[in-house]
Protein backbone atom coordinates (compact mmCIF):
# COMPACT_ATOMS: atom_id res chain seq x y z
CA UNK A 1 -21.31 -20.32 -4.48
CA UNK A 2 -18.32 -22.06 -2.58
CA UNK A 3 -15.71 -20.41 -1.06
CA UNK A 4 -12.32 -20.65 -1.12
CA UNK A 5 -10.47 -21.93 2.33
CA UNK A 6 -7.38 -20.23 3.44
CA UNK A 7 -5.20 -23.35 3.30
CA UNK A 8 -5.63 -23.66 -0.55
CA UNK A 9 -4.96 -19.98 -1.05
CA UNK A 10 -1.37 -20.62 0.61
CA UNK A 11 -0.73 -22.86 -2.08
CA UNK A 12 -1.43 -20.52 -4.96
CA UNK A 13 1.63 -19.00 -4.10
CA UNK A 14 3.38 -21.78 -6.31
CA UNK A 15 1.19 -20.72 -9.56
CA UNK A 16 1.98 -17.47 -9.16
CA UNK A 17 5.81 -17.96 -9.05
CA UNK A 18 5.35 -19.89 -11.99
CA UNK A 19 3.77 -17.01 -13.61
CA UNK A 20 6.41 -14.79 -13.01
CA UNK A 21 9.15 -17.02 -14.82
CA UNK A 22 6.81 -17.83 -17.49
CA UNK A 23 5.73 -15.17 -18.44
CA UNK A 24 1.74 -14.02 -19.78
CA UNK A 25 -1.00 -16.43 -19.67
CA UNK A 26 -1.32 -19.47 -22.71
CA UNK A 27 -3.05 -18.54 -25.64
CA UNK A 28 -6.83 -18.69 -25.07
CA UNK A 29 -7.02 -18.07 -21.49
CA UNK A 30 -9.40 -16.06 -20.07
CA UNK A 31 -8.45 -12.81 -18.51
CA UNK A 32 -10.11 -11.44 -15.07
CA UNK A 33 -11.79 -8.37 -16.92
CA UNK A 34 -13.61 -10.91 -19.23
CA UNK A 35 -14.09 -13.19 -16.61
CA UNK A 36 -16.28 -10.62 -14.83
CA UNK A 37 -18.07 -9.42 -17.99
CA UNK A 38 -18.78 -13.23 -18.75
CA UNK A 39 -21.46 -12.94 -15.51
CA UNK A 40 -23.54 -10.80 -17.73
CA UNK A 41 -23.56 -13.03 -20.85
CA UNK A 42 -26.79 -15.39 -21.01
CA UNK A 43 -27.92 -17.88 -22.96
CA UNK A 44 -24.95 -18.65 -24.89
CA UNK A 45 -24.44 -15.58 -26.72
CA UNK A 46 -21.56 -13.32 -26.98
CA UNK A 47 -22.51 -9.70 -25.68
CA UNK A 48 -23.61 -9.47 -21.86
CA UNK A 49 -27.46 -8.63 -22.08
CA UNK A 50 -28.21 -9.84 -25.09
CA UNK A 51 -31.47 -11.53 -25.27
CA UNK A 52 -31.07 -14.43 -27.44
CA UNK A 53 -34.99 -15.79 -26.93
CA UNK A 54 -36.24 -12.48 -28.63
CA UNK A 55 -33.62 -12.59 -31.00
CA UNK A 56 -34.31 -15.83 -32.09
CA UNK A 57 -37.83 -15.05 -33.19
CA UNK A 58 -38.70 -13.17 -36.28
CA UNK A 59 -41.95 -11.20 -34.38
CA UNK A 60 -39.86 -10.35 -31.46
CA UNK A 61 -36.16 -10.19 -32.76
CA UNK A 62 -35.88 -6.43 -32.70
CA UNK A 63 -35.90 -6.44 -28.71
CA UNK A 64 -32.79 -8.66 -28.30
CA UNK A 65 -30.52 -5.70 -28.27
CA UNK A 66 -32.75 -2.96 -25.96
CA UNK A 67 -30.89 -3.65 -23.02
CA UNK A 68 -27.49 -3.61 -24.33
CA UNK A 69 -27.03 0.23 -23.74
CA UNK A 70 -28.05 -0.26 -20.39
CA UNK A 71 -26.14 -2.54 -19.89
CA UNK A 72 -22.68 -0.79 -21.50
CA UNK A 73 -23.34 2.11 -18.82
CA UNK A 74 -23.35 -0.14 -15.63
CA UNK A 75 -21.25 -2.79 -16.50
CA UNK A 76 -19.05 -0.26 -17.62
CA UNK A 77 -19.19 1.66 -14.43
CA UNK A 78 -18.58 -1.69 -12.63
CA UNK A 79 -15.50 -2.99 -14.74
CA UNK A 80 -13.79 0.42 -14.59
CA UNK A 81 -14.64 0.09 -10.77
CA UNK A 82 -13.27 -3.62 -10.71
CA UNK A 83 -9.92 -2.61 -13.22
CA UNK A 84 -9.27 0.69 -10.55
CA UNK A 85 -9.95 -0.85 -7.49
CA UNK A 86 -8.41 -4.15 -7.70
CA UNK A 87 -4.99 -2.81 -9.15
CA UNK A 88 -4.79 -0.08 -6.80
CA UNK A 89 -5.34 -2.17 -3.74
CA UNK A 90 -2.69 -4.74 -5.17
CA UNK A 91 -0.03 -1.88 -6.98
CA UNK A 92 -0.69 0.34 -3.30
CA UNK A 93 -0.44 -1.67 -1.25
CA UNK A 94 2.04 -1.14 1.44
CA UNK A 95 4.71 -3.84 0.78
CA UNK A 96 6.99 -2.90 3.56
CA UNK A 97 8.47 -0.46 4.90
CA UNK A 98 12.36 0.80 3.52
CA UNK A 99 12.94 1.02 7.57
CA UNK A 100 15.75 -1.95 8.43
CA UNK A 101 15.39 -3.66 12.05
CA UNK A 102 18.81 -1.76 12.67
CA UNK A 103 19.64 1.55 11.67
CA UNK A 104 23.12 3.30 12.02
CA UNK A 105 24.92 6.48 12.02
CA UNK A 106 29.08 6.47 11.40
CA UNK A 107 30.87 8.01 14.33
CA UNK A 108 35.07 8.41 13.50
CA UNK A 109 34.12 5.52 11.38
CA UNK A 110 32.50 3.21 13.49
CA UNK A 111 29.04 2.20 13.13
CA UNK A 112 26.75 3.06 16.13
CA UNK A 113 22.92 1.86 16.36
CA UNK A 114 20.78 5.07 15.65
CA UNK A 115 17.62 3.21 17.21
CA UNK A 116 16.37 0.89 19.55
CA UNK A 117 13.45 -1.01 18.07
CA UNK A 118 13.31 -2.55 14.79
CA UNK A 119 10.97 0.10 13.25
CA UNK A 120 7.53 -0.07 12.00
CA UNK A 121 5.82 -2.60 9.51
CA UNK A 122 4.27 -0.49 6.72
CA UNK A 123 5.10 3.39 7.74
CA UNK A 124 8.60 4.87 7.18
CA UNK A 125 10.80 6.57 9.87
CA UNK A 126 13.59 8.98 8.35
CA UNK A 127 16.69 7.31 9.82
CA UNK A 128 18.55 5.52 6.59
CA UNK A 129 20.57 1.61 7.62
CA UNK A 130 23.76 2.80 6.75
CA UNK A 131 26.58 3.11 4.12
CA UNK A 132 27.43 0.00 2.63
CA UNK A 133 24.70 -1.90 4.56
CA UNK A 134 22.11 -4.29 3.11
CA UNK A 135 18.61 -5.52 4.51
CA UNK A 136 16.54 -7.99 2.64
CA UNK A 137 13.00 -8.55 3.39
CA UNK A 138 10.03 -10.98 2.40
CA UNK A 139 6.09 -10.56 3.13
CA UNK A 140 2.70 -12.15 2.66
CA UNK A 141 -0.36 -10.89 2.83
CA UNK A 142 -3.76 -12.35 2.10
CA UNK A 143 -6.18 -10.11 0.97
CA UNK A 144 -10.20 -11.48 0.78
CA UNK A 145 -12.09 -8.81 -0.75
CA UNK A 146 -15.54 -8.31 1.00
CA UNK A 147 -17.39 -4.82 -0.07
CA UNK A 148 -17.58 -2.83 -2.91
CA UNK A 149 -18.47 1.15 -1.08
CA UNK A 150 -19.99 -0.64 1.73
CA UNK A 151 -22.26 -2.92 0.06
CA UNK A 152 -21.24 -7.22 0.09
CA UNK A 153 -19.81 -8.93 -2.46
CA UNK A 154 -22.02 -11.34 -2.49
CA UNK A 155 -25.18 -9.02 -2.58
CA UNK A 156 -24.45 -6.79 -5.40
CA UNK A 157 -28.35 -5.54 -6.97
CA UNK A 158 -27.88 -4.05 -10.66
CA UNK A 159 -31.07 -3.14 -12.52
CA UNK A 160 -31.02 -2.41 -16.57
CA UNK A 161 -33.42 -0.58 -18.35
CA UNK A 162 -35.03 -0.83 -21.50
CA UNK A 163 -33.97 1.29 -24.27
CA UNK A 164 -35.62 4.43 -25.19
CA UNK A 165 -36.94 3.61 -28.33
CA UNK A 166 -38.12 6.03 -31.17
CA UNK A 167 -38.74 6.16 -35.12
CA UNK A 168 -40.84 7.42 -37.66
CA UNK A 169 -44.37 6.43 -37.31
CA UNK A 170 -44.25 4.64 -33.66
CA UNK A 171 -46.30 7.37 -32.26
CA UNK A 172 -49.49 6.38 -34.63
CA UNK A 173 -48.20 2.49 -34.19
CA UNK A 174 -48.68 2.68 -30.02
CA UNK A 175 -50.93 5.49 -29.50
CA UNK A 176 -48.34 8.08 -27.93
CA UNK A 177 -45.68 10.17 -27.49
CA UNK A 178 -41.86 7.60 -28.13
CA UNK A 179 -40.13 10.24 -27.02
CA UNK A 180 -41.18 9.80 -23.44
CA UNK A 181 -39.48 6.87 -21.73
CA UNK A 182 -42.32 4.42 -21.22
CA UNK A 183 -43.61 5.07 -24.85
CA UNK A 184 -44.11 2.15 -25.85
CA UNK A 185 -45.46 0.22 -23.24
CA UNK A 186 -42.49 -2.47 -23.79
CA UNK A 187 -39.48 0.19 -22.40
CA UNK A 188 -41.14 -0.10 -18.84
CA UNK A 189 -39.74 -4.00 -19.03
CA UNK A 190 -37.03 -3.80 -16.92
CA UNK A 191 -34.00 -6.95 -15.85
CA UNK A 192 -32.72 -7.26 -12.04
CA UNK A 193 -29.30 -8.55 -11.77
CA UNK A 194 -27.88 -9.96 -8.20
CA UNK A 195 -24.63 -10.59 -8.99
CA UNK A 196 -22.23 -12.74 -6.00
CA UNK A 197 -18.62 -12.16 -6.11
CA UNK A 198 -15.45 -14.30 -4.41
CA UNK A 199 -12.21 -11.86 -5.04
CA UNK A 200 -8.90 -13.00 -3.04
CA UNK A 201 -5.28 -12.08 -3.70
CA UNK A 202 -2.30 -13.32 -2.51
CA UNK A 203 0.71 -10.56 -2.32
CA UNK A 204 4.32 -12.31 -1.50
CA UNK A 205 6.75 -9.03 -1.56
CA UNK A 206 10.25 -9.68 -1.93
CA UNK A 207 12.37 -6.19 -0.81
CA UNK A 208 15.89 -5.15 -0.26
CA UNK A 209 17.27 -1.82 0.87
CA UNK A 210 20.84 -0.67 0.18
CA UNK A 211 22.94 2.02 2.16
CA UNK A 212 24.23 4.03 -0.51
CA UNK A 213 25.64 7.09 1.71
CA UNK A 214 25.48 7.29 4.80
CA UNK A 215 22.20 9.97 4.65
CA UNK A 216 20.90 7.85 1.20
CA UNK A 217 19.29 4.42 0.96
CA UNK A 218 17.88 2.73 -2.56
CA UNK A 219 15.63 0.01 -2.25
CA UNK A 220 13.62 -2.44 -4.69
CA UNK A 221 10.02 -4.39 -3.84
CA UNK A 222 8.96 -6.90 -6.13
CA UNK A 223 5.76 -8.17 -6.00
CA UNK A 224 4.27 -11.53 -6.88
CA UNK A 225 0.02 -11.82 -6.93
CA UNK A 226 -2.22 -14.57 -7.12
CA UNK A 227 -5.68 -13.53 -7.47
CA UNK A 228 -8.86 -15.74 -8.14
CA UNK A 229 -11.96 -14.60 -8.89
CA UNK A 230 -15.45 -16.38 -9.17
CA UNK A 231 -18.80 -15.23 -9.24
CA UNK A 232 -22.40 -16.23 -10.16
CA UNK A 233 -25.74 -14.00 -11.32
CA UNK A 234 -29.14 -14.44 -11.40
CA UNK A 235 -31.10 -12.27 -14.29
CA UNK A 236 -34.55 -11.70 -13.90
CA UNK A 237 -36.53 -10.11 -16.56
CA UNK A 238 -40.27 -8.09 -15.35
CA UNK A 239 -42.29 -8.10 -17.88
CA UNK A 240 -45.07 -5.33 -18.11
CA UNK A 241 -47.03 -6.36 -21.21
CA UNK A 242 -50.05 -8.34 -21.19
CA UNK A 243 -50.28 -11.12 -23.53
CA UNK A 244 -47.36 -11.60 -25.61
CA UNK A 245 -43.68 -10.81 -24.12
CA UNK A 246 -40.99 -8.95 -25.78
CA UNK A 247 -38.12 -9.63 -23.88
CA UNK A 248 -36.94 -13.24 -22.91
CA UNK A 249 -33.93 -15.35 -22.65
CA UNK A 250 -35.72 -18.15 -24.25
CA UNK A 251 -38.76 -19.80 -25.20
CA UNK A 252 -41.97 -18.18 -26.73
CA UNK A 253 -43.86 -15.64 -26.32
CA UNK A 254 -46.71 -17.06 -24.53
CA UNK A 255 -44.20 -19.15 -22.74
CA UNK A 256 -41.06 -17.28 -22.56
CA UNK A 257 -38.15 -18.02 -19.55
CA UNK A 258 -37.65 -14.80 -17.94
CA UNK A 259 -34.76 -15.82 -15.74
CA UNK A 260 -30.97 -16.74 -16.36
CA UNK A 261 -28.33 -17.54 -14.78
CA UNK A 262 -24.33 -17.15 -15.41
CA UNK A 263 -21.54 -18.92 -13.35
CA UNK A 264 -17.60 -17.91 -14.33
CA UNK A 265 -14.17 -18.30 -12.35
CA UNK A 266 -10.76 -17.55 -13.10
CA UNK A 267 -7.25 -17.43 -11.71
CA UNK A 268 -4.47 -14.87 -12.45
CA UNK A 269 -0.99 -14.60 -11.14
CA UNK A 270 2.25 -12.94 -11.87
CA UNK A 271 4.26 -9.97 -11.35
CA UNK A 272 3.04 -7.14 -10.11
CA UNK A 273 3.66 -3.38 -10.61
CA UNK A 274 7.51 -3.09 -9.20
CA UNK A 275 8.48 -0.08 -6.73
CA UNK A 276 12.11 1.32 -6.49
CA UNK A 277 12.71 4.01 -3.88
CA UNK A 278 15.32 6.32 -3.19
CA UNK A 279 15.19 7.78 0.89
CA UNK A 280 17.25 10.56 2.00
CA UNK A 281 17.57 11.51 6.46
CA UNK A 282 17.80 15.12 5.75
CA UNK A 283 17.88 16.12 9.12
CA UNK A 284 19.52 14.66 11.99
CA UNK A 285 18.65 15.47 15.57
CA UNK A 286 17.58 15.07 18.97
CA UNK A 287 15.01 14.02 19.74
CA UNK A 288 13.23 14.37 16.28
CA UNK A 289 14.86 13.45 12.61
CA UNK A 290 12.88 14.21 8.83
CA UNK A 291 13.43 12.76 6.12
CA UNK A 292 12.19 12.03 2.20
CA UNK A 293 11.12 9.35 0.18
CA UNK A 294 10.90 8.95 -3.91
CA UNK A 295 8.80 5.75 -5.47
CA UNK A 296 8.60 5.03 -8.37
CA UNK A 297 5.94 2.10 -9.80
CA UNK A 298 6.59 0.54 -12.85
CA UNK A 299 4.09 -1.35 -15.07
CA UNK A 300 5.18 -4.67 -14.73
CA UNK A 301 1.77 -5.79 -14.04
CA UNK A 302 -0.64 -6.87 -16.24
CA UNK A 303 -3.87 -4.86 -16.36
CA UNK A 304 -6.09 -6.92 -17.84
CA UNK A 305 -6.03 -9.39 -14.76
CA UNK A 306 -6.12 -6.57 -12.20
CA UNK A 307 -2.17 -7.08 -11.84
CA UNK A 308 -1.29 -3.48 -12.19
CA UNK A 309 -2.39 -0.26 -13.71
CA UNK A 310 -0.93 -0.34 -16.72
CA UNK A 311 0.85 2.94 -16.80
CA UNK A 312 3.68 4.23 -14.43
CA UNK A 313 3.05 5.56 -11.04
CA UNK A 314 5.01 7.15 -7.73
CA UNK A 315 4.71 9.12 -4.97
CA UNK A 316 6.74 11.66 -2.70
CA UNK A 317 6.74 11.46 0.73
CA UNK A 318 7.49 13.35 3.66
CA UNK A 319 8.96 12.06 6.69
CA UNK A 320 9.19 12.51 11.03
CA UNK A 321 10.23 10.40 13.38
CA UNK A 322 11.41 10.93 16.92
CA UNK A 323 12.68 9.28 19.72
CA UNK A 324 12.15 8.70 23.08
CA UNK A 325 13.96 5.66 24.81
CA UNK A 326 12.30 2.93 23.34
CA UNK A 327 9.46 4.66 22.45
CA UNK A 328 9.43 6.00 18.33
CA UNK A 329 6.70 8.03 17.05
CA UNK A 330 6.55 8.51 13.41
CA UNK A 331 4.52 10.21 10.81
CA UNK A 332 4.53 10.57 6.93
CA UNK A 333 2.74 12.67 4.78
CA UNK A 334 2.54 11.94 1.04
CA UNK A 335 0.91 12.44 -2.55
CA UNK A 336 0.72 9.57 -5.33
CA UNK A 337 0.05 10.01 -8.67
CA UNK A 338 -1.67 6.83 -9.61
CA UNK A 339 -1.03 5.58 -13.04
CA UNK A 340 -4.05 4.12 -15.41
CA UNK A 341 -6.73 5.75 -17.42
CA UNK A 342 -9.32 5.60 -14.57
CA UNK A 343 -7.14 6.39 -11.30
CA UNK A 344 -7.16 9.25 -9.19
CA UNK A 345 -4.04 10.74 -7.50
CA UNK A 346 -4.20 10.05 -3.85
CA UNK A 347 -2.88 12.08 -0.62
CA UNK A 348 -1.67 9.45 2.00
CA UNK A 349 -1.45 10.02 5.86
CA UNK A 350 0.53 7.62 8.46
CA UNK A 351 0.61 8.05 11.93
CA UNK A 352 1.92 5.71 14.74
CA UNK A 353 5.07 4.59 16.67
CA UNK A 354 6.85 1.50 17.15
CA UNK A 355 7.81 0.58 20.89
CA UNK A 356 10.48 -1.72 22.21
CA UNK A 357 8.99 -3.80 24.44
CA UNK A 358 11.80 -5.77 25.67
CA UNK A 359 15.16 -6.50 23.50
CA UNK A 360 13.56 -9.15 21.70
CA UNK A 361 10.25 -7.84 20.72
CA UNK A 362 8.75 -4.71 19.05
CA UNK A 363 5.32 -3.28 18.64
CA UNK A 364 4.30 -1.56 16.18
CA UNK A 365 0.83 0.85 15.55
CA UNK A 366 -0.32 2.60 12.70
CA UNK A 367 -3.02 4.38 11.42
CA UNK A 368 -3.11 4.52 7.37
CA UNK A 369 -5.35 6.68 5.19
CA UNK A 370 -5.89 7.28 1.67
CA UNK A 371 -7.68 10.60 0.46
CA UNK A 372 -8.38 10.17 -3.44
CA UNK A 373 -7.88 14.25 -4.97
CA UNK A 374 -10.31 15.69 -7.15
CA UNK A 375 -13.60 14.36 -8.09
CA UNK A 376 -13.99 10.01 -8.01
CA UNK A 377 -13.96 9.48 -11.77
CA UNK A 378 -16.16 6.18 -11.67
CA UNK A 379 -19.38 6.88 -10.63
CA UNK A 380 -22.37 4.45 -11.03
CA UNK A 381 -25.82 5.28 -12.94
CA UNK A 382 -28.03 7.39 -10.87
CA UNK A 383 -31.94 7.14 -10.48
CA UNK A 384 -33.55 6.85 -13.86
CA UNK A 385 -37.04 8.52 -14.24
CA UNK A 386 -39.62 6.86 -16.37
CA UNK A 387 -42.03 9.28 -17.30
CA UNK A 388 -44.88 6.84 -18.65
CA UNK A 389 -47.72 5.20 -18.11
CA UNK A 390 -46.56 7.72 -14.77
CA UNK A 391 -43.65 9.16 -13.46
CA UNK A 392 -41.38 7.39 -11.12
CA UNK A 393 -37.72 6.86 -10.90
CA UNK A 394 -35.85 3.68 -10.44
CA UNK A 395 -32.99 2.85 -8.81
CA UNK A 396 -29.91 1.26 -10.64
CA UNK A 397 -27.90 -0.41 -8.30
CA UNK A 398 -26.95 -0.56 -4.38
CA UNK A 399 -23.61 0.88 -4.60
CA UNK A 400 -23.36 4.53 -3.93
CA UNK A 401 -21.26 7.08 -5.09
CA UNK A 402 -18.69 8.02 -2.68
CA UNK A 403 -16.00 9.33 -2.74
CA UNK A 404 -13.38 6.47 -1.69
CA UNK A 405 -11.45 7.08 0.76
CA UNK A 406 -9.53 4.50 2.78
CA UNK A 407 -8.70 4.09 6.56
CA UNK A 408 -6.84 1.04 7.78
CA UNK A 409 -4.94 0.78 11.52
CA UNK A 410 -2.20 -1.67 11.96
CA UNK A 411 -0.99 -3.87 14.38
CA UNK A 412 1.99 -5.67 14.62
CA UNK A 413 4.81 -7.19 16.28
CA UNK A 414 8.80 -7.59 15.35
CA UNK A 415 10.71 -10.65 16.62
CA UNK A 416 14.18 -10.71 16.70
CA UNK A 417 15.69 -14.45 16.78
CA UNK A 418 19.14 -15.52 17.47
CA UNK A 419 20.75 -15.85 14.21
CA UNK A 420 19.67 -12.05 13.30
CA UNK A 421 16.64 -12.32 11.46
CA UNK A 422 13.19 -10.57 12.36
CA UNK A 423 9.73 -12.35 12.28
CA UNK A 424 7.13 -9.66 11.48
CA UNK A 425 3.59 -10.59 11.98
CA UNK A 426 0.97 -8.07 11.21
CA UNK A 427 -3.07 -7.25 11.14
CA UNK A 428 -4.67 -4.58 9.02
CA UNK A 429 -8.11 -3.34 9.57
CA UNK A 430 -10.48 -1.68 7.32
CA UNK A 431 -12.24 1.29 9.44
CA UNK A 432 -13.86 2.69 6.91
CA UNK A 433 -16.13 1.86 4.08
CA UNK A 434 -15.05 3.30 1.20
CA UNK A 435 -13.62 1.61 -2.25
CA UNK A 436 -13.02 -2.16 -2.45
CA UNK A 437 -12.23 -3.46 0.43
CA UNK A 438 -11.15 -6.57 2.22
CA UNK A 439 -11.63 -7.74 5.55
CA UNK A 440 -8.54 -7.84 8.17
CA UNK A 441 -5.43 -8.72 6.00
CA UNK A 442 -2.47 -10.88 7.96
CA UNK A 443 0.70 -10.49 6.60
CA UNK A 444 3.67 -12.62 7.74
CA UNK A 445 7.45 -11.61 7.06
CA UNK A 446 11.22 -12.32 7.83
CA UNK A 447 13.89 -9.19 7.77
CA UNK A 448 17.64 -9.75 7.63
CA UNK A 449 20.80 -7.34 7.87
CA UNK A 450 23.68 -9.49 7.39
């Protein structure tokens, strides 16, 4: 399957403005969620799994449905996995931080600089900009989603079972005991899936932050996404009968085609799940300073294409930050209660410091984890045991359950240019496996405090 190249992703950026002023997607148009079921729909039918070649046949059309309850467990799994994982890493993700390249205290009434570098890129530090001032901020990031709990995209192995089938008289029809899985002969028939997945968003955060009091900022983050998603699978059915076959996606029985094949792609863009914030420097010292943080995410996305989780979210966060010269360690120390049917409230831990290294130029390090609370509410199928002709289990599908936790460090830099605004160029990298994630994610911004 192709892949996208990064200078056409830059250029979705326009379609996903576009989006935002126009509103929801024309009539007709596919969303991602259907999009990704499509790559289990074969042979032209309408439900993924469904075996139109038995179906079409009066001796064999009772077996085009046997895999559909297989089916509705795993896909299932995977789509809730997909609608979870895809809107959290777009409605979390760090857009920037509240943190203006200045800060200031008021001293008789005169604003005095409260710090020397121009502050991290995603963490927060407590110090507020200021009453009355203003900083604006834009970022982009470019996220290309690689694994799925450790296992590639683009080697995803899904196997459905047959059915367990049972009625009155299909002991004395096949010579056994139906209420064994394996009885009849036919439920051993099993269908490998590989499935290949290309999943990229495009995140261009628009931010300002307002100096309410001089202890109090509010600030907004807007995001716009582009996401495009594309995938092929291969179906392969394994037949254990002899003679005749039961289940095929065409043909006859003596001749049936056992393998299919599904190709789908789609593009989504819009608005995604807006954040205001509210940040309060509750205590002001030397050498160290604390302060809070309120979010609030609002369902501005739309959940159907991965946009946003569909119900409202926020988090609380606790702040320290300290100072020494140019050097500013920071941590914060948070819980999120993540909207949507299938989310999990999170605990998030930053750690780091930004570091002046000359009067132009900062550097900032981070370390960034997410610890999802409770149990993970998707898990995949487990082992399934057949108990006849003889007892074995079989496997469902490479990805494990895990619980999902997320580590990410962060490098960046902060250039200050003459007229006053801030380049911010930053790296994030995945050092962990857990949940969806992407490989190392640039993002690219400009700050200004007029």
């Amino acid at each position: 399957m192709p892949r996208t190249s990064a200078g056409p992703r830059a250029r979705l950026l326009v379609p996903a403005a576009a989006a935002l002023l126009l509103g929801p997607p024309a009539a007709g148009a596919q969303s991602l969620q259907e999009t990704l079921n499509d790559l289990f729909v074969f042979g032209g039918g309408d439900n993924p799994l469904f075996l139109g070649g038995s179906a079409g046949l009066p001796e064999t059309q009772v077996h085009g449905d046997h895999f559909i309850p297989s089916e509705s467990e795993t896909n299932g799994s995977l789509l809730e996995f997909f609608n979870r994982a895809i809107s959290a890493n777009i409605g979390s993700f760090p857009l920037s931080s509240t943190v203006s390249s200045e800060t200031f205290t008021f001293v008789g009434g005169i604003p005095q600089a409260s710090t020397n570098s121009f502050g991290p890129v995603f963490a927060e530090r407590a110090e507020t900009i200021g009453r009355g001032r203003l900083n604006a901020a834009v970022n982009y990031s470019r996220l290309g989603f690689k694994r799925i709990r450790g296992v590639d995209l683009d080697d995803v192995q899904l196997t459905f079972l047959h059915s367990n089938v049972d009625f009155p008289g299909c002991d004395e029809a096949f010579g056994g005991d139906c209420t064994l899985f394996g009885v009849p002969q036919f439920e051993n028939d099993q269908i490998d899936l590989a499935l290949d997945l290309d999943l990229e968003a495009d995140l261009l955060a628009l931010s300002t932050t307002f100096g309410l009091t001089d202890r109090v900022d509010l600030s907004l983050a807007v995001p716009i996404v582009q996401i495009d998603l594309a995938g092929s699978s291969l179906a392969t059915i394994s037949p254990t009968t002899q003679g005749e076959t039961a289940h095929f996606f065409g043909g006859t029985p003596e001749s049936p085609i056992l393998e299919a094949r599904a190709q789908a792609s789609e593009q989504a863009g819009g608005l995604g799940d807006i954040a205001a914030r509210v940040k309060a420097h509750l205590v002001r010292s030397e050498p160290w300073n604390f302060g809070v943080l309120g979010e609030l995410r609002i369902p501005t996305g739309r959940e159907e294409d991965f946009l946003g989780t569909g119900d409202f979210g926020g988090r609380g966060l606790l702040i320290v930050s300290g100072r020494f010269g140019d050097f500013a360690p920071h941590a914060n120390a948070g819980y999120e209660i993540v909207g949507g049917a299938v989310g999990s409230d999170e605990v998030g831990l930053v750690a780091g410091f930004d570091h002046r290294l000359a009067e132009w130029v900062t550097l900032a390090v981070d370390v960034l984890g997410v610890f999802p609370v409770g149990e993970e509410k998707v898990t995949f199928p487990e082992r399934t045991r057949i108990e006849a002709p003889f007892s074995r289990s079989i496997r469902r599908t490479n990805i494990p359950n895990r619980r999902d936790e997320q580590v990410d460090g962060s490098l960046g830099f902060k250039f200050r240019t003459g007229a006053g605004i801030v380049i911010v160029t930053n790296v994030l990298v995945p050092m962990n496996q857990g949940g969806l994630r992407t490989g190392v994610i640039p993002t690219f911004g400009l700050e200004y405090a007029p």
